[in-house]
N, C-alpha and C. Protein backbone atom coordinates (compact mmCIF):
# COMPACT_ATOMS: atom_id res chain seq x y z
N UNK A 1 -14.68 -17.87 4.78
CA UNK A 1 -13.57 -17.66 3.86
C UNK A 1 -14.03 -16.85 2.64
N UNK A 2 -15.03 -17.15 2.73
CA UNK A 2 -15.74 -16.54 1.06
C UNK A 2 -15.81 -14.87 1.10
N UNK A 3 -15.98 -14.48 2.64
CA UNK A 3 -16.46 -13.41 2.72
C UNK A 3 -15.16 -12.67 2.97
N UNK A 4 -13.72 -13.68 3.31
CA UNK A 4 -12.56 -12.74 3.70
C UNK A 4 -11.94 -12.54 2.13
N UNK A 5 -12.49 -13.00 1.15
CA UNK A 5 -11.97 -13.32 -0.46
C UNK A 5 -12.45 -11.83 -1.07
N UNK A 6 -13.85 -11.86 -0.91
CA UNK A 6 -14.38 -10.80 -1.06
C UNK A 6 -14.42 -9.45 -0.34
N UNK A 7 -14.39 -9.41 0.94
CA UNK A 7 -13.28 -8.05 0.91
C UNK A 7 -11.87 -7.96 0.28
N UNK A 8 -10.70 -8.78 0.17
CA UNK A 8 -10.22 -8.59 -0.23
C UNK A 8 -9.73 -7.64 -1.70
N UNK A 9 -11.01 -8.45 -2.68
CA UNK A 9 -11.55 -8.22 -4.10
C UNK A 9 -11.79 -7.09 -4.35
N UNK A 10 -12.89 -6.25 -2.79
CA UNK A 10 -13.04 -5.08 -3.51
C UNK A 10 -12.27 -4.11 -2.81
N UNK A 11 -11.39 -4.06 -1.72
CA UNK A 11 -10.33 -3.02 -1.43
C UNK A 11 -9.54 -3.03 -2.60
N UNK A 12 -9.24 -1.38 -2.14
CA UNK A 12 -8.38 -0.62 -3.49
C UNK A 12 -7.14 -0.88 -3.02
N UNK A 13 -6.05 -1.22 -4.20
CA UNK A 13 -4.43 -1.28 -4.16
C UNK A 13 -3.49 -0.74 -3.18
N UNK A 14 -3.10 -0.68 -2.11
CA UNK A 14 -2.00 0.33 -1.35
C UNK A 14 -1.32 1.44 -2.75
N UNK A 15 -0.61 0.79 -3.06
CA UNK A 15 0.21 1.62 -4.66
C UNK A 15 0.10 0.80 -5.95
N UNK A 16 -0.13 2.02 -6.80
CA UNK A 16 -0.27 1.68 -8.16
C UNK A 16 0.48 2.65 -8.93
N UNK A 17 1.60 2.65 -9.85
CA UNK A 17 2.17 2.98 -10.54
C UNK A 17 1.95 2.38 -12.07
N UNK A 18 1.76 3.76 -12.57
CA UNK A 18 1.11 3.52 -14.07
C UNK A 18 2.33 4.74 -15.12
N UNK A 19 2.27 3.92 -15.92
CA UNK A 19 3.47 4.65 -17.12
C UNK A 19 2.78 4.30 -18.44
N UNK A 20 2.85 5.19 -19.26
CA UNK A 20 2.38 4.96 -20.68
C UNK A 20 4.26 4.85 -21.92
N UNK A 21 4.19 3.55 -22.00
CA UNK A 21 4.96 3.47 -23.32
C UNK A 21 5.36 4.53 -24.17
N UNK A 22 6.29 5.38 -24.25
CA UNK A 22 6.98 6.69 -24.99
C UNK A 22 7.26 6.22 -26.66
N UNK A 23 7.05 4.98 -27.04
CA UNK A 23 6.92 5.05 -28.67
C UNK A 23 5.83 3.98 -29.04
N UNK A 24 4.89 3.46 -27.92
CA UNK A 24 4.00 2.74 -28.34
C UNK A 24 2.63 3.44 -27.98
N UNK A 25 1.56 2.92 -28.15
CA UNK A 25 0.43 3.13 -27.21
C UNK A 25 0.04 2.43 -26.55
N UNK A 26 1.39 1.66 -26.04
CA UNK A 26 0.71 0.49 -24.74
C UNK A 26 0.89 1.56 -22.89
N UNK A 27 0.58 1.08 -22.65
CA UNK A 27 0.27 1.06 -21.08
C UNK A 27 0.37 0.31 -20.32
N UNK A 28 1.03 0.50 -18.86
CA UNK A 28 1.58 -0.18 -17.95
C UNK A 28 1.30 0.00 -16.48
N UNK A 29 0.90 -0.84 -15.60
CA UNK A 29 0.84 -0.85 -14.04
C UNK A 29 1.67 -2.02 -13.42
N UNK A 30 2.23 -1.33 -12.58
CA UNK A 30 2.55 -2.17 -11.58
C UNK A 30 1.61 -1.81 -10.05
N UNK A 31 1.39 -2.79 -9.62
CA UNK A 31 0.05 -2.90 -8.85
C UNK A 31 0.77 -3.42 -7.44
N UNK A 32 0.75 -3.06 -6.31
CA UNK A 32 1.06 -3.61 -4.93
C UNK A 32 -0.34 -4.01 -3.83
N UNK A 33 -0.92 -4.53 -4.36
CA UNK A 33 -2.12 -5.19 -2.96
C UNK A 33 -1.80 -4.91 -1.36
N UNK A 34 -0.86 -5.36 -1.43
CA UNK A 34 -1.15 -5.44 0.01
C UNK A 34 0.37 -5.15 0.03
N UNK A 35 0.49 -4.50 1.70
CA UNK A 35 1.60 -4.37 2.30
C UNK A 35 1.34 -5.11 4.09
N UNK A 36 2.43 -6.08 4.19
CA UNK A 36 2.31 -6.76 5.23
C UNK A 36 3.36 -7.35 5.57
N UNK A 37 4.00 -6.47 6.52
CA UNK A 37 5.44 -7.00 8.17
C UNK A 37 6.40 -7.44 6.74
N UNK A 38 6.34 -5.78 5.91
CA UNK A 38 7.89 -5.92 5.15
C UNK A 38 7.53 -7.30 3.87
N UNK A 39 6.53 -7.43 3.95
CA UNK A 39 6.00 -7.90 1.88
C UNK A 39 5.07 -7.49 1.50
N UNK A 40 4.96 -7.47 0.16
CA UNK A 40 4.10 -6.89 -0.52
C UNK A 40 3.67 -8.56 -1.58
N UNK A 41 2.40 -7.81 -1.77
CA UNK A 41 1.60 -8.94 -2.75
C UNK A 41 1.43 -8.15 -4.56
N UNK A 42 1.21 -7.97 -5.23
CA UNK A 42 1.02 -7.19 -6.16
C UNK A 42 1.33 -7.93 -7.52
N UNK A 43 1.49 -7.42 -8.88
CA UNK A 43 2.00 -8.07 -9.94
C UNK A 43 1.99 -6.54 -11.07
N UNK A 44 2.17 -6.66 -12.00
CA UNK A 44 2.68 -6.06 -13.41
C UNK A 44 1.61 -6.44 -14.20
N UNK A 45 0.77 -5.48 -14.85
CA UNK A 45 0.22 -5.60 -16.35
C UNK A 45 0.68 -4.87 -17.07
N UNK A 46 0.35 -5.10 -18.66
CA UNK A 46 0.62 -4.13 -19.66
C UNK A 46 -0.84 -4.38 -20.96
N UNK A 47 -1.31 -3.60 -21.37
CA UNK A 47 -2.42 -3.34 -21.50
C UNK A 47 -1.91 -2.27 -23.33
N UNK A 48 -2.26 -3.03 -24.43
CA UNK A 48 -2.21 -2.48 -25.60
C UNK A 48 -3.36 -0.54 -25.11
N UNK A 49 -3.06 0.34 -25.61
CA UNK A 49 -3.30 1.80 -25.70
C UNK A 49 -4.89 1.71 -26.06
């Protein structure tokens, strides 16, 4: 299990969509991990500039 955790960890994102804030200097991703039989795994950060 340890070792299916850790591939996981270090494969790169399917999609990552990144936008920078137009009156702040924050920054934004939305992140999709995985795509699998029609779901996706992923989440949202936002990250001060």
């Amino acid at each position: 299990m340890k070792n299916l955790l850790t591939r996981f960890e270090e494969k790169a994102p399917e999609i990552v969509f990144e936008w920078n804030d137009s009156e702040t200097t924050a920054r934004g991703w939305a992140v999709i991990n995985t795509l699998r039989g029609g779901a996706a795994g992923g989440g949202t950060r936002m990250r001060r500039g």
